[in-house]
C-alpha atoms as a PDB file:
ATOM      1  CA  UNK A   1      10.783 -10.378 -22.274  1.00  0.00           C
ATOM      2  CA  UNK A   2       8.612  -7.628 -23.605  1.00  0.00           C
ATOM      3  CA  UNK A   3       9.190  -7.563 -27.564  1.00  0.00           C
ATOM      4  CA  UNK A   4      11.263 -10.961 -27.230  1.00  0.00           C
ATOM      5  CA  UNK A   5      11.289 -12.781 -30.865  1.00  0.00           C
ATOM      6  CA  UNK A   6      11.598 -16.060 -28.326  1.00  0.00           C
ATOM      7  CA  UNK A   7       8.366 -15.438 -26.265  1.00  0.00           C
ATOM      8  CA  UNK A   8       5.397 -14.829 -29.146  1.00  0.00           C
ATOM      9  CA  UNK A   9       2.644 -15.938 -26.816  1.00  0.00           C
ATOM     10  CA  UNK A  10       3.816 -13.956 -23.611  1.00  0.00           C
ATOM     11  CA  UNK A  11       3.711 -10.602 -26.238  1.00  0.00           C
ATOM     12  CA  UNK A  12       0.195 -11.281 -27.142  1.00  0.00           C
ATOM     13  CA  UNK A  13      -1.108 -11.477 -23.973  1.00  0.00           C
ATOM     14  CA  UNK A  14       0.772  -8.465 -23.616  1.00  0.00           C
ATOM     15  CA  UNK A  15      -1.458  -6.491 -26.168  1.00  0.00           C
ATOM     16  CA  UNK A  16      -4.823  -8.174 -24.809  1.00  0.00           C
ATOM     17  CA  UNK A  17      -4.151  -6.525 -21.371  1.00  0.00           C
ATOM     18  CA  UNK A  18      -2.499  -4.321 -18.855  1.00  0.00           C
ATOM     19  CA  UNK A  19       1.364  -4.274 -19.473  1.00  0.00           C
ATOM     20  CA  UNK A  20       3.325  -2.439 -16.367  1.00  0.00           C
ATOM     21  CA  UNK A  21       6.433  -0.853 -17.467  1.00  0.00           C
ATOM     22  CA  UNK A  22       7.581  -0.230 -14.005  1.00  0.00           C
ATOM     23  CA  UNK A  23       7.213  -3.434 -12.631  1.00  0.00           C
ATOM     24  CA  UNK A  24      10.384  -4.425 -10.293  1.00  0.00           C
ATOM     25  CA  UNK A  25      11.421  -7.537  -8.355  1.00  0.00           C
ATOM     26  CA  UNK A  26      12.547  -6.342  -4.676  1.00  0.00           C
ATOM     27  CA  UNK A  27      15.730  -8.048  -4.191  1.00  0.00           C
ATOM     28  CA  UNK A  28      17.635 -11.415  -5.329  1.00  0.00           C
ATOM     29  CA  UNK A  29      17.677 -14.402  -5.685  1.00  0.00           C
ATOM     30  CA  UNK A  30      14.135 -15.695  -6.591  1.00  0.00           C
ATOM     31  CA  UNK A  31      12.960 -16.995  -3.170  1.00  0.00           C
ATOM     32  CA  UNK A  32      12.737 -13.948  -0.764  1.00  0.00           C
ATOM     33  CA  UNK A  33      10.135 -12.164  -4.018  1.00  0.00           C
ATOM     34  CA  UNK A  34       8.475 -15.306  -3.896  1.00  0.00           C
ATOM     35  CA  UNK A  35       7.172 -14.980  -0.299  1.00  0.00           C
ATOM     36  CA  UNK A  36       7.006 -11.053  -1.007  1.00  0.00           C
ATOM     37  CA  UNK A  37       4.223 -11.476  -3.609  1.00  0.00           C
ATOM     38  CA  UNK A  38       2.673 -13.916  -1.151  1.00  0.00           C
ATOM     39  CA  UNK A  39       2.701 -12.407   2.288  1.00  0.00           C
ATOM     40  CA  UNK A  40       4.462  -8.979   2.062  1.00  0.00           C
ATOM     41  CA  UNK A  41       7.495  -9.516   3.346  1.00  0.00           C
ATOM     42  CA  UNK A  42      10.873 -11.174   2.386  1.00  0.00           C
ATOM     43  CA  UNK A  43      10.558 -12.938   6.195  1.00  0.00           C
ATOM     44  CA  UNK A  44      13.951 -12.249   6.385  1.00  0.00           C
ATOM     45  CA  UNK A  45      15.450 -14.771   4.098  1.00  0.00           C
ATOM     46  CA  UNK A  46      18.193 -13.614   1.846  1.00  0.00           C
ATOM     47  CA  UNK A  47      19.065 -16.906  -0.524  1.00  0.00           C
ATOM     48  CA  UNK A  48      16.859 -20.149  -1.516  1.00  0.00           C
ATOM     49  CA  UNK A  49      17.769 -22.050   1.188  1.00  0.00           C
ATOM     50  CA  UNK A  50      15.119 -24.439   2.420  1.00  0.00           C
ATOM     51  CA  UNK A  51      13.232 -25.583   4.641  1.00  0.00           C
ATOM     52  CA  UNK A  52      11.937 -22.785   6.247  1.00  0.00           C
ATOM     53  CA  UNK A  53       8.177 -22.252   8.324  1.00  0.00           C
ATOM     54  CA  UNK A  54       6.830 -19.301   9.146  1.00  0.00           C
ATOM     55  CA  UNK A  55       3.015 -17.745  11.226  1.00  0.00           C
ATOM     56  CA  UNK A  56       2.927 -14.691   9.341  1.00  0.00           C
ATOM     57  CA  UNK A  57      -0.131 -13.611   7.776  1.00  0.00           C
ATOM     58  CA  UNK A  58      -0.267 -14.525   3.902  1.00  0.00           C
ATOM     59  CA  UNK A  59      -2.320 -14.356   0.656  1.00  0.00           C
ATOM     60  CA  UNK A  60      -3.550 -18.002   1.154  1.00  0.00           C
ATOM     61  CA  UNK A  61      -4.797 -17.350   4.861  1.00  0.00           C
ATOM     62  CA  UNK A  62      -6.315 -14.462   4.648  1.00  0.00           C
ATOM     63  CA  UNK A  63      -8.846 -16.157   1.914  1.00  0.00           C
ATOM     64  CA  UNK A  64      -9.929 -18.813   4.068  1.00  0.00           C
ATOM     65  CA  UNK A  65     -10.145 -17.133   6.930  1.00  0.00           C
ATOM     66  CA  UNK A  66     -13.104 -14.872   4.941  1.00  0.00           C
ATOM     67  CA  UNK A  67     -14.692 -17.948   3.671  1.00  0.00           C
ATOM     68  CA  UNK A  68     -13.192 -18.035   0.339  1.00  0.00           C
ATOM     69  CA  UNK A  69     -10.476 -20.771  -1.312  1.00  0.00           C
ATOM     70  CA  UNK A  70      -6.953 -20.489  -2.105  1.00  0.00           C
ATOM     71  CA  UNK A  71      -4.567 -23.159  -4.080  1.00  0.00           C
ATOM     72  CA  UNK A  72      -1.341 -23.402  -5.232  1.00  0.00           C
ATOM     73  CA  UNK A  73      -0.500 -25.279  -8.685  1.00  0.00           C
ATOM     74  CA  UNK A  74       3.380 -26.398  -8.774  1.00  0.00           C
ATOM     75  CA  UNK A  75       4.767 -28.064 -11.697  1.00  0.00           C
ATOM     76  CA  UNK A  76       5.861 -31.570 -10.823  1.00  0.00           C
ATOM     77  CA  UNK A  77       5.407 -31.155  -7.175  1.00  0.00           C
ATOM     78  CA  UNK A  78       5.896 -34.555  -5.752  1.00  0.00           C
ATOM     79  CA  UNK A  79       2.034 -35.087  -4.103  1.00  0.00           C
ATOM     80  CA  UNK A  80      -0.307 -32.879  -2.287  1.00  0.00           C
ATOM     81  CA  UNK A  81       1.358 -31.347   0.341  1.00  0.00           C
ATOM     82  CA  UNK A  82       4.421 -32.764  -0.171  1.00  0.00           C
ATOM     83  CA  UNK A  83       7.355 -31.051   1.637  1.00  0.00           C
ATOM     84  CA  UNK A  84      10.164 -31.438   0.020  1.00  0.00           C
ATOM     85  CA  UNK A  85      12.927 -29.362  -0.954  1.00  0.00           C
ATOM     86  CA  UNK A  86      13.887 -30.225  -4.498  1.00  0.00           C
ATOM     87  CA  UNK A  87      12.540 -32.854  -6.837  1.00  0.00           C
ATOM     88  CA  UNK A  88      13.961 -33.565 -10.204  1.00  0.00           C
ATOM     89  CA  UNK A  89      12.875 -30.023 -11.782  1.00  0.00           C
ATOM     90  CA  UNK A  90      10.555 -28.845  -8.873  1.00  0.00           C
ATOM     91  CA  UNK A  91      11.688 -26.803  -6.224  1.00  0.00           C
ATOM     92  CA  UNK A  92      10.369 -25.648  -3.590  1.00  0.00           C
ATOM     93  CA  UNK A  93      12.066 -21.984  -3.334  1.00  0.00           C
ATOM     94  CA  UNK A  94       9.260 -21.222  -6.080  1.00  0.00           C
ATOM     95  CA  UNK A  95       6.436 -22.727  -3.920  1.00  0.00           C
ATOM     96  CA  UNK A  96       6.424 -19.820  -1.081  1.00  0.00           C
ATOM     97  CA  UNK A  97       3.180 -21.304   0.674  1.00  0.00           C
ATOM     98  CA  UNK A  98       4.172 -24.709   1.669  1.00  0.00           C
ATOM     99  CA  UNK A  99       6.612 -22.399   3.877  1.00  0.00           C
ATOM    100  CA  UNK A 100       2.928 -22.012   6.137  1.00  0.00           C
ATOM    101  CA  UNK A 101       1.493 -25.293   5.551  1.00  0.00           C
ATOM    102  CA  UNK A 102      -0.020 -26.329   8.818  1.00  0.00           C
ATOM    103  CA  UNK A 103       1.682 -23.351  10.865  1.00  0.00           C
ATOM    104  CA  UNK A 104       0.415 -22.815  14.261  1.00  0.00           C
ATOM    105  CA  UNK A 105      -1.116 -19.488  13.185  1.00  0.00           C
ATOM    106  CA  UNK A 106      -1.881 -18.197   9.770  1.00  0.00           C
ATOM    107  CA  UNK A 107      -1.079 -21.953   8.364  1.00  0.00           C
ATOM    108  CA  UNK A 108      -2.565 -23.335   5.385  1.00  0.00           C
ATOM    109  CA  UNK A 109      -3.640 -26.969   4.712  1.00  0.00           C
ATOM    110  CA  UNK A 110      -1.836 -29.619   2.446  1.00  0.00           C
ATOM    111  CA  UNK A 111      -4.612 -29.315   0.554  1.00  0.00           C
ATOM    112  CA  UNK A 112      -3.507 -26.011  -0.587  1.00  0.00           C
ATOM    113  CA  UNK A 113       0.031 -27.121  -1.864  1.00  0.00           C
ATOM    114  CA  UNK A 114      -0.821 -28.990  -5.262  1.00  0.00           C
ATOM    115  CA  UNK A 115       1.092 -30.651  -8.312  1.00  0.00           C
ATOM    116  CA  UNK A 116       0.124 -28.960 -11.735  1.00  0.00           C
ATOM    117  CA  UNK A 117      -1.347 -31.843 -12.722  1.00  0.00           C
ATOM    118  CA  UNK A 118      -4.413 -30.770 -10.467  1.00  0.00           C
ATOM    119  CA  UNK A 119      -5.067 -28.050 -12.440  1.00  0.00           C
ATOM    120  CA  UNK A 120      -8.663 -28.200 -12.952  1.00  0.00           C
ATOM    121  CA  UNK A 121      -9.760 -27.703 -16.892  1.00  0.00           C
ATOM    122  CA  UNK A 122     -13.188 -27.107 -15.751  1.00  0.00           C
ATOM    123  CA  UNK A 123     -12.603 -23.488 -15.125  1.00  0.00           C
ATOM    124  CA  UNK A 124     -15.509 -23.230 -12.975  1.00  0.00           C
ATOM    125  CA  UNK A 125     -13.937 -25.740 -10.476  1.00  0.00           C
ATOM    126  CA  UNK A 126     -10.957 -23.201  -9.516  1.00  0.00           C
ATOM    127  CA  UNK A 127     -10.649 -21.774  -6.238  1.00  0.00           C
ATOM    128  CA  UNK A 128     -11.183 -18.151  -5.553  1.00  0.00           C
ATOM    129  CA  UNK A 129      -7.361 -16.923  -6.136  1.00  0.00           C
ATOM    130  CA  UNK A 130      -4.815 -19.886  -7.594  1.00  0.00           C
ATOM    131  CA  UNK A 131      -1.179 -18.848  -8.243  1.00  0.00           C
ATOM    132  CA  UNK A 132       0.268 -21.616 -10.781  1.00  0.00           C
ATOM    133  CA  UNK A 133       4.164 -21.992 -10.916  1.00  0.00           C
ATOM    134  CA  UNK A 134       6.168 -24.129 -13.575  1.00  0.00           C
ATOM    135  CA  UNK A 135       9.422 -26.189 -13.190  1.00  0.00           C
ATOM    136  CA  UNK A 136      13.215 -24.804 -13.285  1.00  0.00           C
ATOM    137  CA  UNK A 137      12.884 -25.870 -16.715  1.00  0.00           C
ATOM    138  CA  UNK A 138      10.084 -23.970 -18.037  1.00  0.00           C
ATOM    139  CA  UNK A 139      10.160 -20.865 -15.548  1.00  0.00           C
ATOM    140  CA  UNK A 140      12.444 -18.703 -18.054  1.00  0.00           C
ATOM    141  CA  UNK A 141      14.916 -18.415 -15.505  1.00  0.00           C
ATOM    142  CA  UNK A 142      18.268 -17.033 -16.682  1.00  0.00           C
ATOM    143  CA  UNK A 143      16.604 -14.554 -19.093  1.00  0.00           C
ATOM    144  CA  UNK A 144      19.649 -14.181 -21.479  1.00  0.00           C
ATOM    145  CA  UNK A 145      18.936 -17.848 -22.880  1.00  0.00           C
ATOM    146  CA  UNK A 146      16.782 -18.175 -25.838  1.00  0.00           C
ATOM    147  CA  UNK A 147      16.078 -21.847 -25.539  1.00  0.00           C
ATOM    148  CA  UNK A 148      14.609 -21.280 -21.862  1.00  0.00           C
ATOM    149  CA  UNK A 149      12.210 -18.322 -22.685  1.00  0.00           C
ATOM    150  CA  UNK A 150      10.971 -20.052 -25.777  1.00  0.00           C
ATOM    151  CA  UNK A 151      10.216 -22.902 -23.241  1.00  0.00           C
ATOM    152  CA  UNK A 152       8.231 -21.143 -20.686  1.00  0.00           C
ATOM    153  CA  UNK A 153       6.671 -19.143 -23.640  1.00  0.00           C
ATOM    154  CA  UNK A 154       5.314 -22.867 -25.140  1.00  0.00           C
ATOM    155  CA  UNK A 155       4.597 -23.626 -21.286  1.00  0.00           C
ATOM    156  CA  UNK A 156       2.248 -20.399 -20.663  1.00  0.00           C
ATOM    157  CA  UNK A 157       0.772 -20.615 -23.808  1.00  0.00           C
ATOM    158  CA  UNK A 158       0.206 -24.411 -23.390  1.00  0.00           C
ATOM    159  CA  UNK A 159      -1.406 -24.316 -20.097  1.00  0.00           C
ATOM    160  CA  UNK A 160      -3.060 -21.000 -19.917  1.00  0.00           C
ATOM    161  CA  UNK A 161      -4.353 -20.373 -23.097  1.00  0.00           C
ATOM    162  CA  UNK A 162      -7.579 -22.116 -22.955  1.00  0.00           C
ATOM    163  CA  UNK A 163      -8.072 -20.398 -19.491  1.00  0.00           C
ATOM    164  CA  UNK A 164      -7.508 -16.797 -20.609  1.00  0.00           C
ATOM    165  CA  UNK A 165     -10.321 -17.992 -23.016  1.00  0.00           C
ATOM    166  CA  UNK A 166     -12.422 -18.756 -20.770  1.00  0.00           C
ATOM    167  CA  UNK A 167     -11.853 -16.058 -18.228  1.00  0.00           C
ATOM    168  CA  UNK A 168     -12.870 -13.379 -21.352  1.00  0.00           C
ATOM    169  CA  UNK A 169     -16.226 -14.750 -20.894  1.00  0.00           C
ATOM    170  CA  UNK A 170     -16.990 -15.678 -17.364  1.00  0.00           C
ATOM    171  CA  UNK A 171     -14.901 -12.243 -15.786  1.00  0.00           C
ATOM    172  CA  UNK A 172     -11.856 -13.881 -14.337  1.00  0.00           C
ATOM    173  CA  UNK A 173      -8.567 -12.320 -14.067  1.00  0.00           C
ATOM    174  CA  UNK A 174      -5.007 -13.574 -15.183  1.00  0.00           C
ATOM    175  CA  UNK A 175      -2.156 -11.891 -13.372  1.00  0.00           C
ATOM    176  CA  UNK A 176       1.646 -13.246 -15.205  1.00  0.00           C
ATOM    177  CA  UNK A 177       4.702 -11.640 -13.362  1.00  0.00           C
ATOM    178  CA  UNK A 178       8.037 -12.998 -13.022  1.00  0.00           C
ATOM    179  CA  UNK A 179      10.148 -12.765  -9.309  1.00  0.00           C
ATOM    180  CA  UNK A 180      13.660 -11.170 -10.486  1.00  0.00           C
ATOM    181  CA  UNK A 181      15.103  -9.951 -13.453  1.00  0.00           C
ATOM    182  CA  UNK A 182      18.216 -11.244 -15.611  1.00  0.00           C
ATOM    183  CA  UNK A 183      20.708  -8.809 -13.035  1.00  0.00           C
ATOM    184  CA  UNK A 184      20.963  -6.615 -15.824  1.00  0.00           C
ATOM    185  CA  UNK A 185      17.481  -4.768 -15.465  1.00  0.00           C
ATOM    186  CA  UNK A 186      17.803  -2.937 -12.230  1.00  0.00           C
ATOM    187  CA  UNK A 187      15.565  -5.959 -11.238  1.00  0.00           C
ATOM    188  CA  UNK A 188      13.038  -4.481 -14.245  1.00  0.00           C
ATOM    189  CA  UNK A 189      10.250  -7.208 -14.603  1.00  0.00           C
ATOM    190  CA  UNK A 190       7.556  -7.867 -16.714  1.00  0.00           C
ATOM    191  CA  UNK A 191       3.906  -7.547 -15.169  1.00  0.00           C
ATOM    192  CA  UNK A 192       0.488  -8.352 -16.812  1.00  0.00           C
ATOM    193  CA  UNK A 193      -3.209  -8.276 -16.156  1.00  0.00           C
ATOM    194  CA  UNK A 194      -5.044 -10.009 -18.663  1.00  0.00           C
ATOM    195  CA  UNK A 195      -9.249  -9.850 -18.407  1.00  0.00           C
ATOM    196  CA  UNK A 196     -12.259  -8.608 -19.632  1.00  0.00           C
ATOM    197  CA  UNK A 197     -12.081  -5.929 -16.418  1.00  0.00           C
ATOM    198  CA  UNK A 198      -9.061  -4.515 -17.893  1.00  0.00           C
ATOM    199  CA  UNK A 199      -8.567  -1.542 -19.839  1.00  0.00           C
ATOM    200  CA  UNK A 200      -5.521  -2.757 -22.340  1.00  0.00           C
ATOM    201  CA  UNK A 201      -2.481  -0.461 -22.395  1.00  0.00           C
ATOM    202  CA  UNK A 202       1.208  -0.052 -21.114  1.00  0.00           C
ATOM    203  CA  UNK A 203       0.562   1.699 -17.556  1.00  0.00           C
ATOM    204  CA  UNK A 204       4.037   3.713 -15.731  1.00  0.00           C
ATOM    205  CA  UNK A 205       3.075   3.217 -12.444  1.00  0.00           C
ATOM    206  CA  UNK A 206       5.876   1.951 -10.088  1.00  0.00           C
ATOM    207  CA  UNK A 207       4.252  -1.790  -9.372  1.00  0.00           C
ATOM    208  CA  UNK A 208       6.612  -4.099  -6.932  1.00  0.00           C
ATOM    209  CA  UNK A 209       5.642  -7.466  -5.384  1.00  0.00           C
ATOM    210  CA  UNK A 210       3.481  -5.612  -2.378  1.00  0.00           C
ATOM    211  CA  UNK A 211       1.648  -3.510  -5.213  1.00  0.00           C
ATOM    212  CA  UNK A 212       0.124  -6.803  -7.105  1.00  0.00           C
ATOM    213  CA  UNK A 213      -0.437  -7.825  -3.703  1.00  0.00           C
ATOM    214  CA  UNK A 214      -2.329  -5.170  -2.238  1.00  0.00           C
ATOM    215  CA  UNK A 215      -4.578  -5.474  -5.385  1.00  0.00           C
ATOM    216  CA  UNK A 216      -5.400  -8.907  -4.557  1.00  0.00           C
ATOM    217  CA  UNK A 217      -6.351  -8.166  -1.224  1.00  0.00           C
ATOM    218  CA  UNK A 218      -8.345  -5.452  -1.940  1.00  0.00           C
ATOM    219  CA  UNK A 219     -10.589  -6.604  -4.844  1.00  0.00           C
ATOM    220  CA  UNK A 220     -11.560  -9.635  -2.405  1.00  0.00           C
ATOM    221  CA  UNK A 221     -11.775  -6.763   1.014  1.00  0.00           C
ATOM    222  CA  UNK A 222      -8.804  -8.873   3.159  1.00  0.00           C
ATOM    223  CA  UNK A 223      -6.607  -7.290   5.881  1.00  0.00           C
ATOM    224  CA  UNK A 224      -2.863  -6.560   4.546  1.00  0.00           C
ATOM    225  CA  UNK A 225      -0.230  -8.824   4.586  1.00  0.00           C
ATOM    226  CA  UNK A 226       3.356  -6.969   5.750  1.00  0.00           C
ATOM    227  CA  UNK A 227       4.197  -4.530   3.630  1.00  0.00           C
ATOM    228  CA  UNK A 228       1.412  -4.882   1.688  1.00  0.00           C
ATOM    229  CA  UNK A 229      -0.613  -2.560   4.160  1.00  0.00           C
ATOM    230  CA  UNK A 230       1.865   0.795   2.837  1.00  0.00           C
ATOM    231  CA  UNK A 231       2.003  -0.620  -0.868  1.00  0.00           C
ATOM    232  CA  UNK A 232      -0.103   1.191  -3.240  1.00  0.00           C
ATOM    233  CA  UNK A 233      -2.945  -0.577  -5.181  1.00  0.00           C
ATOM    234  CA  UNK A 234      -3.554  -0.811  -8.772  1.00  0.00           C
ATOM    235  CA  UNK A 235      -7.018   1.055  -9.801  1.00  0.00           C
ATOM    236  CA  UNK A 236      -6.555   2.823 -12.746  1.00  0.00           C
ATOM    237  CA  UNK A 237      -6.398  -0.620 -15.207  1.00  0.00           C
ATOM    238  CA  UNK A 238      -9.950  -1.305 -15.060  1.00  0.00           C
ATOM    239  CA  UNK A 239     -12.462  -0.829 -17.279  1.00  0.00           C
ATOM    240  CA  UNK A 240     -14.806   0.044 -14.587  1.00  0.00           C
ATOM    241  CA  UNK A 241     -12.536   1.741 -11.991  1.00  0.00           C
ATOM    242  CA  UNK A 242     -13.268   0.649  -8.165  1.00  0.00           C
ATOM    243  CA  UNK A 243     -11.910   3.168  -5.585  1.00  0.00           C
ATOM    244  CA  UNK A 244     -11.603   1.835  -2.475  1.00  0.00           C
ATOM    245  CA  UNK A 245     -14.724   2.487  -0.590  1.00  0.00           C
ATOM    246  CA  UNK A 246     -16.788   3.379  -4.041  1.00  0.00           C
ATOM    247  CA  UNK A 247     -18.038  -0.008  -4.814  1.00  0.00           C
ATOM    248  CA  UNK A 248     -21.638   0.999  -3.538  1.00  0.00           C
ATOM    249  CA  UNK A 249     -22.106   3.860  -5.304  1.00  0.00           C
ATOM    250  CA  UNK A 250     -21.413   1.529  -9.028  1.00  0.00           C
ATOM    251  CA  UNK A 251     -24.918   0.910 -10.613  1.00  0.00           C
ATOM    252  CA  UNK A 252     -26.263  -2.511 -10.560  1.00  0.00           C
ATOM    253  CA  UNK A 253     -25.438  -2.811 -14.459  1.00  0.00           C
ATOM    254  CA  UNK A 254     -22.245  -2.323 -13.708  1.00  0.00           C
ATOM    255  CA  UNK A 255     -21.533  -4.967 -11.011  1.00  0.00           C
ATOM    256  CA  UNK A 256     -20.310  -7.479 -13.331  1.00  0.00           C
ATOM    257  CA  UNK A 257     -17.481  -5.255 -14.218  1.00  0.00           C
ATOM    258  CA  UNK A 258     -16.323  -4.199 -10.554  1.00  0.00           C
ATOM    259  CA  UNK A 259     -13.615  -6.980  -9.380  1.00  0.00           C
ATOM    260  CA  UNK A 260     -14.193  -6.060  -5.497  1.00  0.00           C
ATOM    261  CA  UNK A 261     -16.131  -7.121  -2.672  1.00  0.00           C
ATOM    262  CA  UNK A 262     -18.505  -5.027  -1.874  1.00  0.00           C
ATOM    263  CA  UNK A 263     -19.531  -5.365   1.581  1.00  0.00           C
ATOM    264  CA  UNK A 264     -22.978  -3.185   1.970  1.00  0.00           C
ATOM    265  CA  UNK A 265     -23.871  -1.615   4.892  1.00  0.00           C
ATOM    266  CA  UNK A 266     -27.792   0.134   5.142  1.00  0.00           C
ATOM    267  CA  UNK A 267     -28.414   2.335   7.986  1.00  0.00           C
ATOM    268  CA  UNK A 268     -25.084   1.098  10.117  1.00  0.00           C
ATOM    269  CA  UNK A 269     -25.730  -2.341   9.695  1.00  0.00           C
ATOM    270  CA  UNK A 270     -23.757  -4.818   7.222  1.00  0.00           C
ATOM    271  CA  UNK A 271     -26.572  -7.157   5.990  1.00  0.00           C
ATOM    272  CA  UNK A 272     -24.201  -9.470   3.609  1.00  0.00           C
ATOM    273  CA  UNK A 273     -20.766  -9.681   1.660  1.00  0.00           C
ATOM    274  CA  UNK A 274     -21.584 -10.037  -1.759  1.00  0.00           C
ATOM    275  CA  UNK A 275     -18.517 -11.753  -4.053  1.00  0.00           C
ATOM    276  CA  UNK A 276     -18.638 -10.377  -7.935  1.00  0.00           C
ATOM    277  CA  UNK A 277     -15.636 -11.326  -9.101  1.00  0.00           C
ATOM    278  CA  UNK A 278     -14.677 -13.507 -10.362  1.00  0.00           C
ATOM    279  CA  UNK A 279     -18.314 -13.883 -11.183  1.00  0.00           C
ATOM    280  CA  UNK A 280     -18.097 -17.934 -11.621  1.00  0.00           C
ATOM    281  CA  UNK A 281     -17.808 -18.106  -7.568  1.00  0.00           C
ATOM    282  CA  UNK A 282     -21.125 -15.679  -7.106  1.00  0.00           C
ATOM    283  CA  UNK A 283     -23.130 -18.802  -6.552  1.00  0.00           C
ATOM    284  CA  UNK A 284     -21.446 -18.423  -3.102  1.00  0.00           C
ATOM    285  CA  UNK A 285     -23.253 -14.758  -2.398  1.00  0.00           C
ATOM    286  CA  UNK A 286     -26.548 -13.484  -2.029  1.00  0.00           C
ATOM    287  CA  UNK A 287     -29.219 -12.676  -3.845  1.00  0.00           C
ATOM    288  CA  UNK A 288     -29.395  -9.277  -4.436  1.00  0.00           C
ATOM    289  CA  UNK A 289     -32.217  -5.621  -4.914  1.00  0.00           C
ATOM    290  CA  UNK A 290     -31.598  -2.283  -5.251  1.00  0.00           C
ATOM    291  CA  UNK A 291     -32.085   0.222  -3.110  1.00  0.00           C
ATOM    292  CA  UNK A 292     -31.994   3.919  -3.490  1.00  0.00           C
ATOM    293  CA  UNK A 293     -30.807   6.011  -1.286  1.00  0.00           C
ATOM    294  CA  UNK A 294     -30.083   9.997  -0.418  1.00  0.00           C
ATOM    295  CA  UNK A 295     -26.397   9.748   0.194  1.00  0.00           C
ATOM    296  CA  UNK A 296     -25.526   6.796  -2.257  1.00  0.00           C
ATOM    297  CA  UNK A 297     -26.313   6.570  -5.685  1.00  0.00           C
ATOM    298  CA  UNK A 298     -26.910   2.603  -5.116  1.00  0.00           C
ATOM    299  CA  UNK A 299     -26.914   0.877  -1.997  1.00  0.00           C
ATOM    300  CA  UNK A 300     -27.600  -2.989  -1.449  1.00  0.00           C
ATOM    301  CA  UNK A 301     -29.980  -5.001   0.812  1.00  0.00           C
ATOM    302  CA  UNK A 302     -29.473  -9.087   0.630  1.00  0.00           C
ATOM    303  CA  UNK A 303     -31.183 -11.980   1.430  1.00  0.00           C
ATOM    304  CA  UNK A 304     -29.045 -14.720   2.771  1.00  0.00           C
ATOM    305  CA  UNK A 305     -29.566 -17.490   0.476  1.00  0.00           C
ATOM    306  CA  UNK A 306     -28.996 -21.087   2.456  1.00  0.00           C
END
């Protein structure tokens, strides 16, 4: 994919970002990374056989359950919340969170399983984390055909461009990974993080499924999903870098640049969770003073706004 004559667009954004050289699918076919990269673990399925439900905590549950919103955008997806295996080029193998759509535990509503055509263009409108997935047509499957990756090259380009755009200015994040390799990679894939938080470059760390979602979890402060909780997270991209447990001791200039929660706690006591990133869902935090303090550099007191 990387230096591909067919995919132009996906190279740029290559450039423009973070570009992981080490990035590997965990297994084969395409449907036990899918539910990998969105709960941690393969759940035991070997092929992309369908239906399936599962209770297992996931990407998409742990956001609500903290207060904050979760989608997913499938290309030609019958209707909102539709179950269905297959439909013309939509399938649902690709979709891994309709697999916990209205679970007894850790389930998700309809409402999160959406056709692309949903896709808000006012950026603004998005939820806090949205994963977007094309059709079998336009998902550069079978990696050796030139036709196909020019296609889902067109297809990124089409449909993301204008929100990569946007995110430069309002400090959102794009994340473009593929689930498997071609077979002929050692399951080699390519991983970007495009954003104005990120420190362009090619970057050797080892970066599977778990990895980009363990970074997830932790720039919003959720619990682990499966192996997510022994994966190793990726800090070393951004332009301001957030340790875990740092992000009170970054100055208050600096807060636009930190994609974590911070959670500040004054003398023992948490007083409020305050979002910055992305920054177009802050309106949902607190309003926020300074505080100095002996053992941190900057600490945080908040007023509950209503």
């Amino acid at each position: 994919m990387i230096n591909s004559p067919d995919a132009p667009y996906t190279n740029r954004l290559a450039t423009q970002g973070a570009l992981f050289t080490q990035s590997f699918g965990l297994t084969h076919p395409s449907q036990p990374n899918d539910l990998a990269l969105f709960s941690g673990s393969t759940q035991g399925i070997t092929d992309n056989s369908c239906p399936h439900t599962f209770t297992t905590p996931n990407l998409g549950h742990g956001l609500l359950a903290t207060g904050l919103t979760f989608a997913g955008y499938s290309e030609d997806l019958p209707a909102i919340g539709s179950l269905m295996c297959s439909a013309g080029p939509y399938a649902r193998k690709h979709n891994p969170w309709v697999n916990w759509q209205d679970s007894a535990a850790n389930g998700l509503p309809a409402t999160t399983n959406v056709p692309m055509t949903n896709f808000p263009t006012e950026y603004s409108a998005l939820p806090t984390v949205s994963i977007v997935v094309p059709n079998q047509v336009n998902d550069m499957h079978s990696g050796n055909n030139s036709e196909m990756i020019q296609a889902g090259d067109r297809w990124l380009q089409t449909h993301l461009d204008s929100y990569v755009q946007w995110a430069q200015q309002h400090n959102s994040l794009l994340i473009v990974t593929w689930d498997e390799d071609n077979g002929k990679e050692n399951n080699r894939i390519a991983t970007l993080f495009v954003g104005p938080m990120v420190q362009a470059g090619r970057y050797g760390q080892r970066v599977t499924h778990y990895s980009i979602l363990r970074t997830i979890e932790d720039l919003y402060g959720l619990s682990h999903s499966g192996a997510s909780a022994n994966a190793t997270s990726i800090i070393h991209i951004w332009t301001s870098t957030p340790r875990p447990g740092w992000a009170s001791r970054v100055p208050y200039s600096e807060w636009n640049h930190v994609p974590r929660v911070i959670r500040a706690t004054i003398k023992g006591i948490t007083r409020c969770t305050l979002r910055v990133f992305p920054i177009h869902r802050r309106q949902d935090a607190c309003r926020i003073e300074t505080l100095s303090n002996p053992e941190l550099q900057y600490s945080i007191t908040a007023e509950q706004i209503a």
